[in-house]
PDB file of N, CA and C in Angstrom:
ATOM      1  N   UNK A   1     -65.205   3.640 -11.710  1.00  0.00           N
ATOM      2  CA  UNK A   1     -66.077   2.923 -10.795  1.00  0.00           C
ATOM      3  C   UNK A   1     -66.966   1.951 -11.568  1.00  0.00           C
ATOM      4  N   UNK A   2     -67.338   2.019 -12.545  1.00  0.00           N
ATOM      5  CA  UNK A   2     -68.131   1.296 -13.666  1.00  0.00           C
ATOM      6  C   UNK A   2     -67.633   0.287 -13.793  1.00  0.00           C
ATOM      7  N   UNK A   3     -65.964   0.091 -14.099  1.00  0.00           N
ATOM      8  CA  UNK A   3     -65.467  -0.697 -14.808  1.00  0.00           C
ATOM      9  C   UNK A   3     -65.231  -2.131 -13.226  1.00  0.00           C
ATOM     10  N   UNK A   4     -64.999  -1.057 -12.503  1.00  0.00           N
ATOM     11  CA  UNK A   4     -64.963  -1.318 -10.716  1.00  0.00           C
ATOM     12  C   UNK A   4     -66.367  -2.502 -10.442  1.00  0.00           C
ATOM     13  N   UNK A   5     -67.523  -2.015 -10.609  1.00  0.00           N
ATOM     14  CA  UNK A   5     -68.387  -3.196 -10.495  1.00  0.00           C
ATOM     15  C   UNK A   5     -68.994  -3.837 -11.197  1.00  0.00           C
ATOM     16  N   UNK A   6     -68.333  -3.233 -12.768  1.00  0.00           N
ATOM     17  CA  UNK A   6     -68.614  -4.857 -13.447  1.00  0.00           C
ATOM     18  C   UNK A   6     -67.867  -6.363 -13.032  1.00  0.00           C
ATOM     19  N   UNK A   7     -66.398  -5.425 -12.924  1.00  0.00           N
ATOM     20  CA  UNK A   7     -65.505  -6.266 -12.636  1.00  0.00           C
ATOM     21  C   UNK A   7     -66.220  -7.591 -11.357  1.00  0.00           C
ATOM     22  N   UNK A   8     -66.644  -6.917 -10.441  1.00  0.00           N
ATOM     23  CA  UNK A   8     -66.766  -6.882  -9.162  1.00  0.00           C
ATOM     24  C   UNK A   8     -68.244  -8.232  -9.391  1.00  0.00           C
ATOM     25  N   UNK A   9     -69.044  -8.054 -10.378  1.00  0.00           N
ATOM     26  CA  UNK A   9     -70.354  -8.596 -10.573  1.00  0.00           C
ATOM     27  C   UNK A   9     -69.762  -9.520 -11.405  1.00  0.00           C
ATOM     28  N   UNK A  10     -69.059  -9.771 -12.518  1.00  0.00           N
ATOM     29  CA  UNK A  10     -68.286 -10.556 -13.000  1.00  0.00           C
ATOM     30  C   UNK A  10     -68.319 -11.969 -12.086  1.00  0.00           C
ATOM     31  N   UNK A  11     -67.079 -11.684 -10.946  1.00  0.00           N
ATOM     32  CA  UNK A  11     -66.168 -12.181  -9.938  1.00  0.00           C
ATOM     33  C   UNK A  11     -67.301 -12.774  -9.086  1.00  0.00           C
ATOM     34  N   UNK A  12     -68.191 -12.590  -8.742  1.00  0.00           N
ATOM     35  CA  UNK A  12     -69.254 -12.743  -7.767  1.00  0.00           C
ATOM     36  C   UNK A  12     -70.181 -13.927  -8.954  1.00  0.00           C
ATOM     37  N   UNK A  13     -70.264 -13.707  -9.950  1.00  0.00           N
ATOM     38  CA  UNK A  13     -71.171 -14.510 -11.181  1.00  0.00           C
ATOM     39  C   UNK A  13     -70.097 -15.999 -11.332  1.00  0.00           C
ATOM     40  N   UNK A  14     -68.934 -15.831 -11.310  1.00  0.00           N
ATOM     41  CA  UNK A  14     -68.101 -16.990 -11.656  1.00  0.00           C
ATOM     42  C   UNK A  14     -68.264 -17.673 -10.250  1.00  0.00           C
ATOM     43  N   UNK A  15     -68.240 -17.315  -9.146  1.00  0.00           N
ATOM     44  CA  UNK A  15     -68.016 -17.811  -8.005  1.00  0.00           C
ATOM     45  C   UNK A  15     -69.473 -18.537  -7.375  1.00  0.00           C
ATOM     46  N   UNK A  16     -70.463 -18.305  -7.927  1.00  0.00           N
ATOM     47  CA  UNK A  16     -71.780 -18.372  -8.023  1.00  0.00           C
ATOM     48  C   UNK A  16     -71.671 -19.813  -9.017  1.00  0.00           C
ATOM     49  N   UNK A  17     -71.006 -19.883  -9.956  1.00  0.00           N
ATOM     50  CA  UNK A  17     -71.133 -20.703 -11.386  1.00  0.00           C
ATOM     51  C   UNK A  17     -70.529 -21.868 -10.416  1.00  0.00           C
ATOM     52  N   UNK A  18     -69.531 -21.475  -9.686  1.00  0.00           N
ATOM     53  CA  UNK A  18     -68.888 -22.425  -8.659  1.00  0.00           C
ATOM     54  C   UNK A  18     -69.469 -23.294  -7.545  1.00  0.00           C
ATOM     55  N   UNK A  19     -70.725 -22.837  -7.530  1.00  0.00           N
ATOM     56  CA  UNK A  19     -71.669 -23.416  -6.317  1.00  0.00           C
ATOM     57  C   UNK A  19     -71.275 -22.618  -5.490  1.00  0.00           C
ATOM     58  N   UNK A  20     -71.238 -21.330  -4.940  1.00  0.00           N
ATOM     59  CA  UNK A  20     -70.924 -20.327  -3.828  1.00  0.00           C
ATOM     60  C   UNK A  20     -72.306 -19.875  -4.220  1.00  0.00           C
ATOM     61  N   UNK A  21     -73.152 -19.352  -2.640  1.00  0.00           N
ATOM     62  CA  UNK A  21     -74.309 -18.919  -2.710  1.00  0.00           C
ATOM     63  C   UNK A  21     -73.993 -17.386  -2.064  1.00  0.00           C
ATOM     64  N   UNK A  22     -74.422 -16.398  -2.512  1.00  0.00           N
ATOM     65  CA  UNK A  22     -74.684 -15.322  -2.029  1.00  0.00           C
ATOM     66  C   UNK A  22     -76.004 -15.032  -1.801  1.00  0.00           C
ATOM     67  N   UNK A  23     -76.315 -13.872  -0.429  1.00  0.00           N
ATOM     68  CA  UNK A  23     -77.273 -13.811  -0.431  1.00  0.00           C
ATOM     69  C   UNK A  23     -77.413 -11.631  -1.011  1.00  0.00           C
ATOM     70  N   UNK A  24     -78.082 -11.036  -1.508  1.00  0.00           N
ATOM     71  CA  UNK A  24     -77.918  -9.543  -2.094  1.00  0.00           C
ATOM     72  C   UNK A  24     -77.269  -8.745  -1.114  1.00  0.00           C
ATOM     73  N   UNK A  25     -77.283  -9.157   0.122  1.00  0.00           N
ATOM     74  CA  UNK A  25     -76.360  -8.073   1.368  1.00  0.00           C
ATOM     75  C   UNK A  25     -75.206  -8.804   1.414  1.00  0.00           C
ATOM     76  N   UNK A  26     -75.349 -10.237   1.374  1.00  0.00           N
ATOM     77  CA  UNK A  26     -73.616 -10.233   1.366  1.00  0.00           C
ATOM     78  C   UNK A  26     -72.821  -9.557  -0.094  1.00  0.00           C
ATOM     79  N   UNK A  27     -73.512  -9.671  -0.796  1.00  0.00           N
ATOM     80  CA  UNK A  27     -72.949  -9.084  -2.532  1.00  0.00           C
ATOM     81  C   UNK A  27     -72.321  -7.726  -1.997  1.00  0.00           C
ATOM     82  N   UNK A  28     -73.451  -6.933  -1.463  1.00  0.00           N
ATOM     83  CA  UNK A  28     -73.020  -5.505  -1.134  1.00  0.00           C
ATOM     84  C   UNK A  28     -72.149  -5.440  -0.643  1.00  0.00           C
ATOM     85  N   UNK A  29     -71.813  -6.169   0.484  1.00  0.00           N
ATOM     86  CA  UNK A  29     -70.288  -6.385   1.204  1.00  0.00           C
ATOM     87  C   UNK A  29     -69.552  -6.698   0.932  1.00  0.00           C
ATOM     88  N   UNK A  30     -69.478  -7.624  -0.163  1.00  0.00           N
ATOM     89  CA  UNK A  30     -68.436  -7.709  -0.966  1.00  0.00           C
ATOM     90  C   UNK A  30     -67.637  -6.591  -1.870  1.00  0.00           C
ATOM     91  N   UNK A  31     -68.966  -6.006  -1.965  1.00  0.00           N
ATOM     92  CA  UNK A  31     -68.652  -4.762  -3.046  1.00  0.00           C
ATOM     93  C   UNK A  31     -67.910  -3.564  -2.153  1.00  0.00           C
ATOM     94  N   UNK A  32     -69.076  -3.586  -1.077  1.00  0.00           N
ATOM     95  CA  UNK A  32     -68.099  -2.578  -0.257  1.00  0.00           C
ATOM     96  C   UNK A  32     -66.694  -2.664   0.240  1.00  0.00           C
ATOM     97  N   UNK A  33     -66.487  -4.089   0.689  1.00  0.00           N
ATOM     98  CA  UNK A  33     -65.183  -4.530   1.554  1.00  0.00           C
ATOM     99  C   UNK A  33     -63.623  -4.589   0.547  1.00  0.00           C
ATOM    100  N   UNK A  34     -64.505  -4.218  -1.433  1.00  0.00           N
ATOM    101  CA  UNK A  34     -63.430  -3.917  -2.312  1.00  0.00           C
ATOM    102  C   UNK A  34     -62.952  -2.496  -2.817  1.00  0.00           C
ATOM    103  N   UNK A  35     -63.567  -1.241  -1.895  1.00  0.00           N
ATOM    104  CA  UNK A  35     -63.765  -0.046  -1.924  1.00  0.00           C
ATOM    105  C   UNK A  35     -62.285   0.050  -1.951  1.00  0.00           C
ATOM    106  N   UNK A  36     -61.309   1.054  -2.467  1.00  0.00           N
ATOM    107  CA  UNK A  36     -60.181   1.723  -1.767  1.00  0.00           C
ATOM    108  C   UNK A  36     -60.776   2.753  -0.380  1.00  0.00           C
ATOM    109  N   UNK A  37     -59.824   3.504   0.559  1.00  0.00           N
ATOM    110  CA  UNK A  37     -59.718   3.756   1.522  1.00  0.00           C
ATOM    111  C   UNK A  37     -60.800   4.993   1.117  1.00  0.00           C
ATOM    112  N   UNK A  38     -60.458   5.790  -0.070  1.00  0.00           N
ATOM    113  CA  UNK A  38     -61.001   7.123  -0.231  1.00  0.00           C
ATOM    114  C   UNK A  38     -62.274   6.923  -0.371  1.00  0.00           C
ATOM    115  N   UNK A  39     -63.080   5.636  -0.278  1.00  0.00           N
ATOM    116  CA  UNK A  39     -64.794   5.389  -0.273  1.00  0.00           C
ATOM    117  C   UNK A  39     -65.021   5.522   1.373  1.00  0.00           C
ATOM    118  N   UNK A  40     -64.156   5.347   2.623  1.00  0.00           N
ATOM    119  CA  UNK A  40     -64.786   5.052   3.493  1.00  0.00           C
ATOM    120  C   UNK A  40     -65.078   5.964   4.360  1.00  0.00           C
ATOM    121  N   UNK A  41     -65.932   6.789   3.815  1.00  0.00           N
ATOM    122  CA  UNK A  41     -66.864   8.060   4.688  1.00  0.00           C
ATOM    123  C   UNK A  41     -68.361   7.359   3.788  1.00  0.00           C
ATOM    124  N   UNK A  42     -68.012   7.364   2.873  1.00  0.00           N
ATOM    125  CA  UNK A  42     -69.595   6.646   2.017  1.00  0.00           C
ATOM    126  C   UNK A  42     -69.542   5.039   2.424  1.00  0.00           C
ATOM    127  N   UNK A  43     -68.644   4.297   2.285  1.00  0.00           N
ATOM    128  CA  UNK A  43     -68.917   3.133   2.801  1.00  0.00           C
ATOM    129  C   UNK A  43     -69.603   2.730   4.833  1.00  0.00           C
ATOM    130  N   UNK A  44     -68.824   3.674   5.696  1.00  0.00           N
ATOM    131  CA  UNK A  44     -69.005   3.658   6.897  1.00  0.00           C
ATOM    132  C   UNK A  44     -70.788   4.127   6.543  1.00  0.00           C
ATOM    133  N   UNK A  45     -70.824   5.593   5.802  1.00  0.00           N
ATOM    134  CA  UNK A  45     -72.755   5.852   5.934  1.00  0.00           C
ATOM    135  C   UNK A  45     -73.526   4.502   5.663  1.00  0.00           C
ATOM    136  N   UNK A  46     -72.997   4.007   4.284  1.00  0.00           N
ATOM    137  CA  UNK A  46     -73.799   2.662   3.592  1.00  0.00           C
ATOM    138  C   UNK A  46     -73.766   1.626   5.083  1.00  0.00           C
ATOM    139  N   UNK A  47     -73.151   1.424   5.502  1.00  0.00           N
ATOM    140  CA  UNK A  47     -73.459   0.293   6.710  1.00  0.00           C
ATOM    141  C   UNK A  47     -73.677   0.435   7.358  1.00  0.00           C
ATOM    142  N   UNK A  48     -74.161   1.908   7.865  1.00  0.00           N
ATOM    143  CA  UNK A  48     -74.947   1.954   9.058  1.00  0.00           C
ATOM    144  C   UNK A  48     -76.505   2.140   8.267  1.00  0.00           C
ATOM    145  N   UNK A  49     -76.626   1.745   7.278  1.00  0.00           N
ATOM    146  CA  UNK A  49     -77.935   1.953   6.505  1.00  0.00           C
ATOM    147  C   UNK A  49     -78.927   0.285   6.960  1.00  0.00           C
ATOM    148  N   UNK A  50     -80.144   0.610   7.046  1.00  0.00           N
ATOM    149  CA  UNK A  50     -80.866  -0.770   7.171  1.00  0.00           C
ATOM    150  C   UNK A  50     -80.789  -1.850   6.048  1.00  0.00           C
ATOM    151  N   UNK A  51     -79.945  -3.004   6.047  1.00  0.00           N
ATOM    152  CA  UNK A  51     -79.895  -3.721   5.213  1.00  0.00           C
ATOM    153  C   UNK A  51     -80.967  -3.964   4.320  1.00  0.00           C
ATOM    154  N   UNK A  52     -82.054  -4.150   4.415  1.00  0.00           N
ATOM    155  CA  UNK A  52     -83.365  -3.581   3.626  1.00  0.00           C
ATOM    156  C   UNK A  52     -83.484  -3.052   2.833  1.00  0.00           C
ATOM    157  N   UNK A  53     -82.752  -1.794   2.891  1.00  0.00           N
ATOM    158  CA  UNK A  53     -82.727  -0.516   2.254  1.00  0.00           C
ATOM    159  C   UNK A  53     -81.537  -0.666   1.318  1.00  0.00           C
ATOM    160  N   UNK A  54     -80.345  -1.684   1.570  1.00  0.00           N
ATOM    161  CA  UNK A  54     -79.320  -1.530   1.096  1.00  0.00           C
ATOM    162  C   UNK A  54     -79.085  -2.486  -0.343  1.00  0.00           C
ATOM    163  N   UNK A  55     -79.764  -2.221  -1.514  1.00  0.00           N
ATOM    164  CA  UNK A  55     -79.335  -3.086  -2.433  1.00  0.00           C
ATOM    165  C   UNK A  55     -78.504  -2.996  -3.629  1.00  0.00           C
ATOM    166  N   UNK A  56     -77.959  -3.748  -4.474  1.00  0.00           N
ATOM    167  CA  UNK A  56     -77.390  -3.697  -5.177  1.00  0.00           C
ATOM    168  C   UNK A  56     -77.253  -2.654  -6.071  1.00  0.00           C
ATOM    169  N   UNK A  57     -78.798  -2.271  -6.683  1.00  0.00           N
ATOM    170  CA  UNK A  57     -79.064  -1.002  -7.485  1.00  0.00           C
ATOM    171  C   UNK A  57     -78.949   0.389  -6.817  1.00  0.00           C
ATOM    172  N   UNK A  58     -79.050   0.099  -5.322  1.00  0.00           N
ATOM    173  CA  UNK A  58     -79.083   1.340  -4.567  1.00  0.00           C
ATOM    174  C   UNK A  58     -77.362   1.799  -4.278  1.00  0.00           C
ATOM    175  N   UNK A  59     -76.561   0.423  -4.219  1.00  0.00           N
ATOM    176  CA  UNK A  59     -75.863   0.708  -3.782  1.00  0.00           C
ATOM    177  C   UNK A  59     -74.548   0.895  -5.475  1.00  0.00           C
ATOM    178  N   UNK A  60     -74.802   0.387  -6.441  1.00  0.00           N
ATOM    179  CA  UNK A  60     -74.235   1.049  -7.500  1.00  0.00           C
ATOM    180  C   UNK A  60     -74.834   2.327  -7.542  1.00  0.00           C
ATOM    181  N   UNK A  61     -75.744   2.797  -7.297  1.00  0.00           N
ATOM    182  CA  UNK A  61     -76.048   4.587  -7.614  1.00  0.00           C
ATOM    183  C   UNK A  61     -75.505   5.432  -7.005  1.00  0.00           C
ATOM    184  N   UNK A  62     -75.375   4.700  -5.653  1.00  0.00           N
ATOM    185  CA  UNK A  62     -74.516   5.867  -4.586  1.00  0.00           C
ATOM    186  C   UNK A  62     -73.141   5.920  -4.941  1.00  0.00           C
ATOM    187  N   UNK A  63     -72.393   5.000  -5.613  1.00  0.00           N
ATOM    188  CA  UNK A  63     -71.159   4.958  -5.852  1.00  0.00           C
ATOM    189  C   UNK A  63     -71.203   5.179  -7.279  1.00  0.00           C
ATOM    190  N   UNK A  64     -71.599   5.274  -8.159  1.00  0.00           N
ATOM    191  CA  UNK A  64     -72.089   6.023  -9.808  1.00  0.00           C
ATOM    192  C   UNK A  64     -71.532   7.570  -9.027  1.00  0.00           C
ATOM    193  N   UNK A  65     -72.785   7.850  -8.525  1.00  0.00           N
ATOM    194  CA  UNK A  65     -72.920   9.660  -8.128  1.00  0.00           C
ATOM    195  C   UNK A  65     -71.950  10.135  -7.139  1.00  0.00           C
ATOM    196  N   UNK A  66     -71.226   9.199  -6.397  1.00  0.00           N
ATOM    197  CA  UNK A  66     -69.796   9.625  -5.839  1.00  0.00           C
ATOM    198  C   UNK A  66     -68.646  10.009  -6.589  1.00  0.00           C
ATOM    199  N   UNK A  67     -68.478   8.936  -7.574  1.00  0.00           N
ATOM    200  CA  UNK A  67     -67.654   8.673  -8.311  1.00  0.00           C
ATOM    201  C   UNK A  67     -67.785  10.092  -9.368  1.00  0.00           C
ATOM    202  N   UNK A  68     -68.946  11.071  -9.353  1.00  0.00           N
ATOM    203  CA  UNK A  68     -69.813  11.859 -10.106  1.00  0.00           C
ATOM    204  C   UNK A  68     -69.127  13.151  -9.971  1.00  0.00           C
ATOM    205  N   UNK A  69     -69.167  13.085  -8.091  1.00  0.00           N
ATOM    206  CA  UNK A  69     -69.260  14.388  -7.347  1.00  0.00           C
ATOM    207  C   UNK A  69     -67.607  14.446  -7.470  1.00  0.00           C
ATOM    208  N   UNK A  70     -66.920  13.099  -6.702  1.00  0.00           N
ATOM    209  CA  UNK A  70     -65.466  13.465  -7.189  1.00  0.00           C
ATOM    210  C   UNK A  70     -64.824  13.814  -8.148  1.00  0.00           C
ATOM    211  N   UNK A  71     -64.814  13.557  -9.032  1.00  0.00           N
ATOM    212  CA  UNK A  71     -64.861  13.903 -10.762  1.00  0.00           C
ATOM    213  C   UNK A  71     -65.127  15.698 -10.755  1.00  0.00           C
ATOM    214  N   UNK A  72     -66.237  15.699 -10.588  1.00  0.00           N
ATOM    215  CA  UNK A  72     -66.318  17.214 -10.716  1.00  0.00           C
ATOM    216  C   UNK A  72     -65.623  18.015  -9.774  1.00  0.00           C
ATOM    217  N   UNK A  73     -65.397  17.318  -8.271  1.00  0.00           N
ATOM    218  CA  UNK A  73     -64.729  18.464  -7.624  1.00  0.00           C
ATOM    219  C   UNK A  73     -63.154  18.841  -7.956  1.00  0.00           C
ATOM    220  N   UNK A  74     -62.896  17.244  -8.807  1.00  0.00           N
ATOM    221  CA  UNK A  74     -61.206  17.607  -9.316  1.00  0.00           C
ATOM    222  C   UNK A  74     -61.369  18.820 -10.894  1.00  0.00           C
ATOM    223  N   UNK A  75     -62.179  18.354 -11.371  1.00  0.00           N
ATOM    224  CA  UNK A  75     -62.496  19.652 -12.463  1.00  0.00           C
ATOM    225  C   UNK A  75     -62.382  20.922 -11.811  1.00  0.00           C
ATOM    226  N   UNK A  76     -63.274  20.847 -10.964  1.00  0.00           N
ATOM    227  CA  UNK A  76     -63.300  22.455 -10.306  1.00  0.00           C
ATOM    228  C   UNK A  76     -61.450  22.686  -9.936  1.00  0.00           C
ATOM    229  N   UNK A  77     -61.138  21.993  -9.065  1.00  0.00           N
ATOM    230  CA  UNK A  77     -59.983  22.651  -8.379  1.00  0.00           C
ATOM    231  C   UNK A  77     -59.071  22.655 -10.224  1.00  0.00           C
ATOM    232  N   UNK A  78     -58.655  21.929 -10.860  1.00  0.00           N
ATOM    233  CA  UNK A  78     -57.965  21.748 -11.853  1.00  0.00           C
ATOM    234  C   UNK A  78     -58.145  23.174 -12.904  1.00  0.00           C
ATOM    235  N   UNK A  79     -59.808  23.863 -12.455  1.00  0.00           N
ATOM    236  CA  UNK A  79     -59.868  25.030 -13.484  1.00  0.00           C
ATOM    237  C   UNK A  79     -59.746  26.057 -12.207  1.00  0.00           C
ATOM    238  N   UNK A  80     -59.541  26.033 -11.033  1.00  0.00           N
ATOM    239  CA  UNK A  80     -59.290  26.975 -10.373  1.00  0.00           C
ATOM    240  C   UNK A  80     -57.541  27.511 -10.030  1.00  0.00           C
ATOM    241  N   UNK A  81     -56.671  26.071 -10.230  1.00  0.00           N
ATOM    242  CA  UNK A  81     -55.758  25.909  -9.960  1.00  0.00           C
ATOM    243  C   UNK A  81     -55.047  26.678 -11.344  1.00  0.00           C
ATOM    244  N   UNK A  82     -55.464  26.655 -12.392  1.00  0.00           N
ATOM    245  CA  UNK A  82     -55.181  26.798 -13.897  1.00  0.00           C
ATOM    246  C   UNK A  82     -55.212  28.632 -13.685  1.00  0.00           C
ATOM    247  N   UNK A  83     -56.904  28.983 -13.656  1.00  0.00           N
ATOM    248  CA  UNK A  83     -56.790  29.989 -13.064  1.00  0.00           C
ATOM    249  C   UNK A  83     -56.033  30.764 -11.989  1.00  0.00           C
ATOM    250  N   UNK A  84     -55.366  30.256 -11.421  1.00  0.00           N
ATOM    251  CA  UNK A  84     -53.987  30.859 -10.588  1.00  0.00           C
ATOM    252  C   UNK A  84     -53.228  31.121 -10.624  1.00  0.00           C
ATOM    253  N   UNK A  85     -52.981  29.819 -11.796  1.00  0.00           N
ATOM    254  CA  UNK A  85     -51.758  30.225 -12.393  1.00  0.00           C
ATOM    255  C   UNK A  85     -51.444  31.191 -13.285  1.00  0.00           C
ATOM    256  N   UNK A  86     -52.211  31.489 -14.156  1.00  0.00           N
ATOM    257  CA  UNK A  86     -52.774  32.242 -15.377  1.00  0.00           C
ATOM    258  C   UNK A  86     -52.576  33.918 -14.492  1.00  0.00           C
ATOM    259  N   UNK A  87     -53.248  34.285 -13.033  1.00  0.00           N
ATOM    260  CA  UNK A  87     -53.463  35.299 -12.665  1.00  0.00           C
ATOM    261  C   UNK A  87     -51.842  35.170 -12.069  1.00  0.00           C
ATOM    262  N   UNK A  88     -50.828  34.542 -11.565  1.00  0.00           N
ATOM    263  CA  UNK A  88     -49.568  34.673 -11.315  1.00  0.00           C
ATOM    264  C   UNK A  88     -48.906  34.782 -12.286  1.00  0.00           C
ATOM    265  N   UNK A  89     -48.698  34.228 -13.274  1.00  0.00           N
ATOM    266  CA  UNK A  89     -48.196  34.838 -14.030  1.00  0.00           C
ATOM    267  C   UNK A  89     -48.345  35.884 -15.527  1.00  0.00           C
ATOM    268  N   UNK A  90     -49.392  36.405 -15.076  1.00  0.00           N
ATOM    269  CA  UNK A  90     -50.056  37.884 -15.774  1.00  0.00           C
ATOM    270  C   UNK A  90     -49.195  38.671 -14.906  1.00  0.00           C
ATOM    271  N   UNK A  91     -49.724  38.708 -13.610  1.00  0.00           N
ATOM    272  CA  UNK A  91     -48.983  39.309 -12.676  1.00  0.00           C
ATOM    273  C   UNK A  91     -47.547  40.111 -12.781  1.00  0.00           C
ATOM    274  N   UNK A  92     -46.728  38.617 -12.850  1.00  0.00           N
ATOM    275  CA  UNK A  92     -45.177  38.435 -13.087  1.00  0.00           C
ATOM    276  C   UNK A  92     -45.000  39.289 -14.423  1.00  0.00           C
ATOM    277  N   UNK A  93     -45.699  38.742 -15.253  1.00  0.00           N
ATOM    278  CA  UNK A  93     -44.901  40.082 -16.509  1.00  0.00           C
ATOM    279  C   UNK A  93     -45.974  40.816 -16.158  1.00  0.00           C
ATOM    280  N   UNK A  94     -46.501  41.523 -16.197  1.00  0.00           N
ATOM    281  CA  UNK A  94     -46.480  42.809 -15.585  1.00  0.00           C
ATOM    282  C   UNK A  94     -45.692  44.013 -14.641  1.00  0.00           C
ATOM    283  N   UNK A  95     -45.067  42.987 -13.804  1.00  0.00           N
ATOM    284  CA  UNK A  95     -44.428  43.645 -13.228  1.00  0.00           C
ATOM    285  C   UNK A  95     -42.675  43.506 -13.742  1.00  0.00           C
ATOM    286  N   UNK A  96     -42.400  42.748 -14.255  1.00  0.00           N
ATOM    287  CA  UNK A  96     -41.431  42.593 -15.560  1.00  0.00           C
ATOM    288  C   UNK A  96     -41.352  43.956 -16.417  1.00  0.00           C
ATOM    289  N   UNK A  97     -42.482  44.040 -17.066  1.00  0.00           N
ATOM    290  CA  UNK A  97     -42.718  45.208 -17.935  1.00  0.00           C
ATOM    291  C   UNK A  97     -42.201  46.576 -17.302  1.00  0.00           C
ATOM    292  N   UNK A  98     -42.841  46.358 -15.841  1.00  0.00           N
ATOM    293  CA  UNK A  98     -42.754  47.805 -15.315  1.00  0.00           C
ATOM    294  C   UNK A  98     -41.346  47.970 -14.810  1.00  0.00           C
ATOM    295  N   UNK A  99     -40.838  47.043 -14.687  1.00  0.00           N
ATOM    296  CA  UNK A  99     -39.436  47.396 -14.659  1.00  0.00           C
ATOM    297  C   UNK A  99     -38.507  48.148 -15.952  1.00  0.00           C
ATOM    298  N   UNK A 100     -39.139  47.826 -16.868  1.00  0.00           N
ATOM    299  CA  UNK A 100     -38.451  48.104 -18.301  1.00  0.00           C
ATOM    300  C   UNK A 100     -38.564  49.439 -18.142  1.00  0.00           C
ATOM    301  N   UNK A 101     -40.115  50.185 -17.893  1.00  0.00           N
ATOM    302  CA  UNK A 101     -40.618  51.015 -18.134  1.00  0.00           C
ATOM    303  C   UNK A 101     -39.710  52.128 -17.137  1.00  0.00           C
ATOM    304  N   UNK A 102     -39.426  51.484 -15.929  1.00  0.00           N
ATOM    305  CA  UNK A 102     -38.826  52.823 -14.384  1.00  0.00           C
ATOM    306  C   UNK A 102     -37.474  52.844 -15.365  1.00  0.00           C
TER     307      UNK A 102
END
């Protein structure tokens, strides 16, 4: 996501260099309207937010700490999923073994 709105502030700075005027809410919309699909539960909240409220710094933080929360929730499942596997196949030889053993 970092690399996402530099890019993004870049693109908006050249186009600016161009004589294109932005005003800080259209920026945001820009930024938002380059979201993939999996932003738009946070993008739909961000626009129903009071444009006022909605700025550039506010709106890189919310997508910093998204980008934060997703990250960690794939960690979690990735060490839970690991852990499953680990307890299936303990399991499996175990019960391997006990066959040896009858």
């Amino acid at each position: 996501m970092s690399r996402h709105l530099q890019e993004m502030r870049e693109l908006l700075l050249q186009l600016e260099q161009r004589g294109m005027e932005f005003t800080v809410i259209h920026k945001v919309y820009v930024i938002l309207s380059s979201l993939s699909e999996m932003y738009d539960v946070l993008v739909t909240s961000l626009e129903s937010m009071p444009e006022r409220d909605l700025t550039l710094e506010y709106l890189t933080g919310r997508l910093l700490e998204e980008e934060l929360k997703r990250n960690e929730r794939f960690q979690s499942r990735r060490r839970d999923d690991h852990a499953q596997l680990r307890k299936t196949t303990f399991r499996s030889e175990e019960e391997q073994s006990e066959k040896y053993l009858l």
